[in-house]
C-alpha atoms as a PDB file:
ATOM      1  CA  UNK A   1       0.000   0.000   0.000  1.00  0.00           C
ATOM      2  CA  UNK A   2       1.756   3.407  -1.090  1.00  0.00           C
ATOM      3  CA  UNK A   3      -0.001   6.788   1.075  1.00  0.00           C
ATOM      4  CA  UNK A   4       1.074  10.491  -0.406  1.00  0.00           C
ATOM      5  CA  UNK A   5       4.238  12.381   0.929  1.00  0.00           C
ATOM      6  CA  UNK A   6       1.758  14.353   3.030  1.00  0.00           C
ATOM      7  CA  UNK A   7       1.226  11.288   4.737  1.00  0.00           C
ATOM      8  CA  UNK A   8       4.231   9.997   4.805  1.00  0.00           C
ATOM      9  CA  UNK A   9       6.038  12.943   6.394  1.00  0.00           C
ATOM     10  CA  UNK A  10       3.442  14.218   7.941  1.00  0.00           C
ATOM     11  CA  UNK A  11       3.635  10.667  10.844  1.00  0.00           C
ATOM     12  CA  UNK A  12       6.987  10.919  10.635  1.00  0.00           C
ATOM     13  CA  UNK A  13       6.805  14.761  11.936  1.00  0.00           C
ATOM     14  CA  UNK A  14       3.926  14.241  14.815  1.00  0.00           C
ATOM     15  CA  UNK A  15       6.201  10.841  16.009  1.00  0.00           C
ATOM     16  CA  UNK A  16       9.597  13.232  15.516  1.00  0.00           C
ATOM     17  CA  UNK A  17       7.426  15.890  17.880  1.00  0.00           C
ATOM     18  CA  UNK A  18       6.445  13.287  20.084  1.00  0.00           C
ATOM     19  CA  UNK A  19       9.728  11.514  20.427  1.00  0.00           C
ATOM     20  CA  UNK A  20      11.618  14.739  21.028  1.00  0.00           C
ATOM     21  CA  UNK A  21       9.144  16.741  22.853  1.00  0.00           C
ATOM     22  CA  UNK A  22       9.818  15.836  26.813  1.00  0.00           C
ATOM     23  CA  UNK A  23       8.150  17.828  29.507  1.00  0.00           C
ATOM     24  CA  UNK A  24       6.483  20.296  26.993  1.00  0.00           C
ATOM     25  CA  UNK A  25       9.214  21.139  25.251  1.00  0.00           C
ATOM     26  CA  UNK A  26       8.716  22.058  21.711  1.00  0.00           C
ATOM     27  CA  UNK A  27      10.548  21.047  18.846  1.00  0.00           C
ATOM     28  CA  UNK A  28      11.330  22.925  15.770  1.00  0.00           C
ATOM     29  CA  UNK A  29      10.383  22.974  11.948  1.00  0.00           C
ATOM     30  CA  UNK A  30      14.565  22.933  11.375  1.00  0.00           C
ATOM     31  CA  UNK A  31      15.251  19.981  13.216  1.00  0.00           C
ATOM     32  CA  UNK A  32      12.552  17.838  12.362  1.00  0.00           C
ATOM     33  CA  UNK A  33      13.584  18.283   8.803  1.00  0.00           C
ATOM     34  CA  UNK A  34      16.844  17.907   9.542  1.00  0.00           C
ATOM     35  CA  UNK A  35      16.524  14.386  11.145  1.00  0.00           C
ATOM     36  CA  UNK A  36      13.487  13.722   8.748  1.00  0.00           C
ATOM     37  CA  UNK A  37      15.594  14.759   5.592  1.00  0.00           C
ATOM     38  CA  UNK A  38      12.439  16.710   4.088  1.00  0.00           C
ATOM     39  CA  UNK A  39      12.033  20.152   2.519  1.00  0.00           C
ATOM     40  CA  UNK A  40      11.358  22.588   5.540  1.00  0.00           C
ATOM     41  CA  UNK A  41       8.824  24.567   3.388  1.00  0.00           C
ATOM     42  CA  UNK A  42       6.659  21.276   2.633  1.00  0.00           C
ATOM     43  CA  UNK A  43       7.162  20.520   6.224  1.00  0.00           C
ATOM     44  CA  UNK A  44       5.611  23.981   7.504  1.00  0.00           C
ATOM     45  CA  UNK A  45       2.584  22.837   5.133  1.00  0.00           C
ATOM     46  CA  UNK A  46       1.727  19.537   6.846  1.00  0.00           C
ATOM     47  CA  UNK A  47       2.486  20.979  10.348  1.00  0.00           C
ATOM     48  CA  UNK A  48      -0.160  23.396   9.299  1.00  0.00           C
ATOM     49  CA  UNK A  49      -2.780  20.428   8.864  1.00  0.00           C
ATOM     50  CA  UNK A  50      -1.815  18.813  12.025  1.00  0.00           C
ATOM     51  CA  UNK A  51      -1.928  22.001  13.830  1.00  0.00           C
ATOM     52  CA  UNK A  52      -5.534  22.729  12.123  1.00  0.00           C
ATOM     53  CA  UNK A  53      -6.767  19.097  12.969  1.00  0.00           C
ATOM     54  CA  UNK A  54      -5.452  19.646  16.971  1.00  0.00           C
ATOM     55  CA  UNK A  55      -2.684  17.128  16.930  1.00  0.00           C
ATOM     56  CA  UNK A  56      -0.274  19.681  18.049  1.00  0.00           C
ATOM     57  CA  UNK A  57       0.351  23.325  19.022  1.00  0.00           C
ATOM     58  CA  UNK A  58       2.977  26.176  18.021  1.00  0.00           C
ATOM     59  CA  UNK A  59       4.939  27.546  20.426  1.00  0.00           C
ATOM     60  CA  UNK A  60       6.559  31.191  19.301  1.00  0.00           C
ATOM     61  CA  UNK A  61       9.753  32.677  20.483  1.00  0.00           C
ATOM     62  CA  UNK A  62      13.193  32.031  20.928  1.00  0.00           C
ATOM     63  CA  UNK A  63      12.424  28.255  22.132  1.00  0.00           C
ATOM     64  CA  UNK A  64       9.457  28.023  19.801  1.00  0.00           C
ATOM     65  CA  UNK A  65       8.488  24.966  17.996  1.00  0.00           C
ATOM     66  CA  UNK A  66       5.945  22.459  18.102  1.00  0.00           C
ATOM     67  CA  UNK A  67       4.614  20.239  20.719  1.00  0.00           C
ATOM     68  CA  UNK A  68       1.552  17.383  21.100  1.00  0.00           C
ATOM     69  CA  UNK A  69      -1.276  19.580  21.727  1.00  0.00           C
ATOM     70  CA  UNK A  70      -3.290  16.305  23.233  1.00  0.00           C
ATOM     71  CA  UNK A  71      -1.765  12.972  25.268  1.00  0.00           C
ATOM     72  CA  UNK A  72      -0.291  10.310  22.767  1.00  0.00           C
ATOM     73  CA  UNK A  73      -2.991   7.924  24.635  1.00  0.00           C
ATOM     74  CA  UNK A  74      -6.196  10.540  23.492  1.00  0.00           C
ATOM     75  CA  UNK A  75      -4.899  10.178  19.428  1.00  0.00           C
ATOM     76  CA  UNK A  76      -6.120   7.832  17.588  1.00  0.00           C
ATOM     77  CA  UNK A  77      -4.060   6.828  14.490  1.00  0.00           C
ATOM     78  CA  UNK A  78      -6.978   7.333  12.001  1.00  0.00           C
ATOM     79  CA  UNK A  79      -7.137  10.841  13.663  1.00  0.00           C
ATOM     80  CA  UNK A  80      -3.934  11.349  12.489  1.00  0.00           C
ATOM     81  CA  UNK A  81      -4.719  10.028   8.556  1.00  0.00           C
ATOM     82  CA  UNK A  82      -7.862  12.210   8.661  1.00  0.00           C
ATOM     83  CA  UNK A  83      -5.694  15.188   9.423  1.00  0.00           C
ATOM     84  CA  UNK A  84      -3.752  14.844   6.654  1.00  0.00           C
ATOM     85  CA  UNK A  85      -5.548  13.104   3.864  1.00  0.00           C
ATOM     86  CA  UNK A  86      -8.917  13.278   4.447  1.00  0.00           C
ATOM     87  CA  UNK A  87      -9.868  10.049   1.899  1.00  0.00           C
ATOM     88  CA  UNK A  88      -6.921   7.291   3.037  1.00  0.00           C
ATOM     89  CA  UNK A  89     -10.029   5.922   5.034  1.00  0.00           C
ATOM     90  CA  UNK A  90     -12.635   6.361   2.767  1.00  0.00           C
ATOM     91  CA  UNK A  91     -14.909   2.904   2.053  1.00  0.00           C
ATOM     92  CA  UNK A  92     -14.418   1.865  -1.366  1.00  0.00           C
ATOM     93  CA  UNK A  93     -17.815   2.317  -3.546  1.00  0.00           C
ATOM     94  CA  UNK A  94     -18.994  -0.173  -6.139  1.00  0.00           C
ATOM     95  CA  UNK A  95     -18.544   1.006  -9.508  1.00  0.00           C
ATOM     96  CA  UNK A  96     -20.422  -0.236 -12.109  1.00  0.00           C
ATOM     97  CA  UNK A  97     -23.596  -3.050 -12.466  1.00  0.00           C
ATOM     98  CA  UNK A  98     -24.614  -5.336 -10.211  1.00  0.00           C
ATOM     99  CA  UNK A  99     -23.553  -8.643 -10.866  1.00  0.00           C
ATOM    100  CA  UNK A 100     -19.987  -8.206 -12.433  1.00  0.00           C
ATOM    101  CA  UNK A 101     -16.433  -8.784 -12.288  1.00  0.00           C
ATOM    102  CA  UNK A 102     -15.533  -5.505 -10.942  1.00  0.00           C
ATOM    103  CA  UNK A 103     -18.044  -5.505  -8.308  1.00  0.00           C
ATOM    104  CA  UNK A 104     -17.192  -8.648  -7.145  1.00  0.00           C
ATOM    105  CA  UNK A 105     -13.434  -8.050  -7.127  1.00  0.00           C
ATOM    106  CA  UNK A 106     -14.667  -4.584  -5.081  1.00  0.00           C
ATOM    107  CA  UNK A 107     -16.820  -6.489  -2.666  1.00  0.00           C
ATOM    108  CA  UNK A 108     -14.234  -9.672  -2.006  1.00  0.00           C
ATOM    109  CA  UNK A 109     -10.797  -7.821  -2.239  1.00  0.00           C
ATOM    110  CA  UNK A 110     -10.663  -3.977  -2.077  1.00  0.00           C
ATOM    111  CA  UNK A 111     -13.798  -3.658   0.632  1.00  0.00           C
ATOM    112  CA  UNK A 112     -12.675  -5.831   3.045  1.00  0.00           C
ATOM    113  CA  UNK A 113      -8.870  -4.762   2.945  1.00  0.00           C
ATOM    114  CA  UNK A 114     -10.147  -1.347   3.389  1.00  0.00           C
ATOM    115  CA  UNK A 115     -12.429  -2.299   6.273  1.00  0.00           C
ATOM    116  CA  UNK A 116      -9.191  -3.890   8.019  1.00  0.00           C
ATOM    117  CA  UNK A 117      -7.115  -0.786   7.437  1.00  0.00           C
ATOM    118  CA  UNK A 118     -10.121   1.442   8.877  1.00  0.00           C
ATOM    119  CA  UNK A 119     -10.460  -0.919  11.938  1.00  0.00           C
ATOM    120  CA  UNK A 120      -6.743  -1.031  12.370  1.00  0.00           C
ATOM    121  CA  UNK A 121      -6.560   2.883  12.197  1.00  0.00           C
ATOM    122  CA  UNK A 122      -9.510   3.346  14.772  1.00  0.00           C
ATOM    123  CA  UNK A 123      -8.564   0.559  17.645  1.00  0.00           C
ATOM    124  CA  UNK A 124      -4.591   1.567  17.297  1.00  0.00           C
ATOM    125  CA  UNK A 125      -3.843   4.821  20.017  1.00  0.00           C
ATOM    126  CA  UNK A 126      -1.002   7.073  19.017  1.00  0.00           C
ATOM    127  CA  UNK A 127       0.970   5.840  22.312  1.00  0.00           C
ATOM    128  CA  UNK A 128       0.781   2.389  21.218  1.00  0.00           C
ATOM    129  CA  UNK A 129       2.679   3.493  18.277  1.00  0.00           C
ATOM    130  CA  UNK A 130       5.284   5.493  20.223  1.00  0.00           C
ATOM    131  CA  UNK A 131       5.683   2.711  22.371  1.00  0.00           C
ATOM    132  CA  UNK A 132       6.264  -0.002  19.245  1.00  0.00           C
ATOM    133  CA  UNK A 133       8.817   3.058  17.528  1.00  0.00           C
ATOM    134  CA  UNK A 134      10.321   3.156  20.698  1.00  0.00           C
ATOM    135  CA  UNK A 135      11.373  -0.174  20.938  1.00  0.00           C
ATOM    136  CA  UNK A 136      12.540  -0.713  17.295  1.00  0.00           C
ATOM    137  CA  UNK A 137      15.268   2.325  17.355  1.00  0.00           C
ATOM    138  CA  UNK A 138      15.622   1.759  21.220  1.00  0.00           C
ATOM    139  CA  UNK A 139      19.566   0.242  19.818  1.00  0.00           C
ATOM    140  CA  UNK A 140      19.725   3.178  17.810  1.00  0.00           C
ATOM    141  CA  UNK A 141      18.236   5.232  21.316  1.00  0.00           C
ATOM    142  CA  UNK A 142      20.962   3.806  23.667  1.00  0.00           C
ATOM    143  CA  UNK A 143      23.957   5.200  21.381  1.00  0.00           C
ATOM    144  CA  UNK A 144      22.018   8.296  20.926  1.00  0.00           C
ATOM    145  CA  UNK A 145      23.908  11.620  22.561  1.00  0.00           C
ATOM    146  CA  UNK A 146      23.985  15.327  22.651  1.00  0.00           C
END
């Protein structure tokens, strides 16, 4: 399955924020490019989504950045695809008549591996996504200094 940039870099931002946001602290547009290796500009764009949808808050000033505006445990990961492409989750119509190839492929394939996705999105919390990033760079986390 292949999502949009916007996507893309757009959960690799809030889980950048999220990773590197302790006690409140805000991270910045710079660095999360920076580690992310995207375009800053683009960046500012999706942050602007996230920001819009409530996922996280600005901060201005010398310290400024961006922070979760919500707990990790009160974001749900379809929240998150919502925010930033509005039709990942969309059901899959029938297109065409009754009775034929298409809508059968539609109904036995493409529907239900949608419905799976959707469910998957809705049950899985943003913490229980942290937690699972977490422990697959925690080798990467341990040799990790400042």
């Amino acid at each position: 399955m292949k999502f949009s940039t916007r996507v893309e870099y757009g959960v690799l931002a809030l889980t950048d924020i999220a990773l590197h946001s302790d006690n409140g602290s805000s991270v910045s547009a710079p660095d999360i490019a920076e580690r992310q290796g995207v375009s800053q500009k683009y960046l500012e764009q999706i942050l602007t989504h996230l920001k819009q949808a409530g996922m996280i808050r600005a901060q201005k000033g010398l310290r400024g950045g961006y922070a979760l505006a919500r707990p990790a445990e009160g974001i749900r990961i379809s929240e998150i695809l919502d925010a930033l492409d509005n039709s990942i989750l969309e059901d899959t119509r029938t297109e065409g008549n009754s009775g034929t190839l298409r809508e059968a492929v539609n109904v036995c394939l493409w529907r239900k591996m949608n419905r799976s996705m959707i469910e998957f999105a809705e049950n899985k919390m943003f913490s229980e996504f942290l937690t699972e990033c977490r422990e697959q760079l925690r080798g990467e986390w341990d040799d990790y200094v400042i």
